[in-house]
Protein backbone atom coordinates (compact mmCIF):
# COMPACT_ATOMS: atom_id res chain seq x y z
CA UNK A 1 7.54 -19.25 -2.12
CA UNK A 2 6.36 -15.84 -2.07
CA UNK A 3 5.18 -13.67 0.98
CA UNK A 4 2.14 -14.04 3.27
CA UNK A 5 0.41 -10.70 4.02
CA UNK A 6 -1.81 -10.01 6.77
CA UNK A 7 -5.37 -9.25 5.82
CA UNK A 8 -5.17 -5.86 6.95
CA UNK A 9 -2.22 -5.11 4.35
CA UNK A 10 -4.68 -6.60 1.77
CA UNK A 11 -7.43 -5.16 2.96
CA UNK A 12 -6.29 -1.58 2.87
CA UNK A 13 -4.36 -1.48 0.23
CA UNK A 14 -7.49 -2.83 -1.99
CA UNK A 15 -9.12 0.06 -0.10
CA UNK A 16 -6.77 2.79 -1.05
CA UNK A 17 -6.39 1.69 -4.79
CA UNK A 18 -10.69 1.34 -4.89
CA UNK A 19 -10.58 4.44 -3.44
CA UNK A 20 -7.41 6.96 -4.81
CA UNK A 21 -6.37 4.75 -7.98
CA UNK A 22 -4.62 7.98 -9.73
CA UNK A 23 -2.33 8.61 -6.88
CA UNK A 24 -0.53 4.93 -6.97
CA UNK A 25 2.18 3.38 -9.90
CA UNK A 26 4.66 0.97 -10.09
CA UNK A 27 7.03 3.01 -7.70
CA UNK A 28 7.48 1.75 -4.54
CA UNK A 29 8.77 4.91 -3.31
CA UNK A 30 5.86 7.13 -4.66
CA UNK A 31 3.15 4.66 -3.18
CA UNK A 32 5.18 4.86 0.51
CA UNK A 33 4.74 8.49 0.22
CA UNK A 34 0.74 8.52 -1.40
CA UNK A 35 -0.06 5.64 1.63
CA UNK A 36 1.80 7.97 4.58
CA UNK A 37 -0.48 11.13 3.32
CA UNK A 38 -3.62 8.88 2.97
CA UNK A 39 -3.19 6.77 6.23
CA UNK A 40 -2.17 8.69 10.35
CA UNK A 41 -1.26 6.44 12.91
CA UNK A 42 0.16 3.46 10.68
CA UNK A 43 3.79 2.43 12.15
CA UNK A 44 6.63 2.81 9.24
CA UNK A 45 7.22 -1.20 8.65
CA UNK A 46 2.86 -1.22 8.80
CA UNK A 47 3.12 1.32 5.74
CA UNK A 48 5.72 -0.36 4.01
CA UNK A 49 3.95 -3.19 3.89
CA UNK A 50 0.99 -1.87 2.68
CA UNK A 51 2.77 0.49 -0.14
CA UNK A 52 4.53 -2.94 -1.28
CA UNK A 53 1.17 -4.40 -1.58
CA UNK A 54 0.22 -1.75 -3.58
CA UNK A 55 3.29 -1.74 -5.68
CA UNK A 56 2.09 -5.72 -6.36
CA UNK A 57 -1.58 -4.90 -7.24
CA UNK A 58 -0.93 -1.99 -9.70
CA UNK A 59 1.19 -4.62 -11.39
């Protein structure tokens, strides 16, 4: 079984790839770092979450 995301993750990480698709791969570690400059005010596991999402989508 695979995970179950909130639909905030999903939500803004469809957002941020609409929105800044040149800034995002297929590193985990690259997206964390593009989704902590794009997003203030998200906790650490909140951006994690999301940059995994990302990581998924770009895919």
């Amino acid at each position: 079984m695979g995970n179950i995301r909130i639909r905030l993750v999903k939500r803004t990480a469809n957002e941020l790839v609409e929105k800044h698709p040149e800034r995002f791969g297929k590193d985990f570690d690259k997206n964390k770092l593009a989704v902590d400059e794009l997003l203030t005010g998200q906790t650490k596991r909140l951006r994690n979450h999301i940059a995994g999402y990302v990581t998924t989508i770009m895919k």
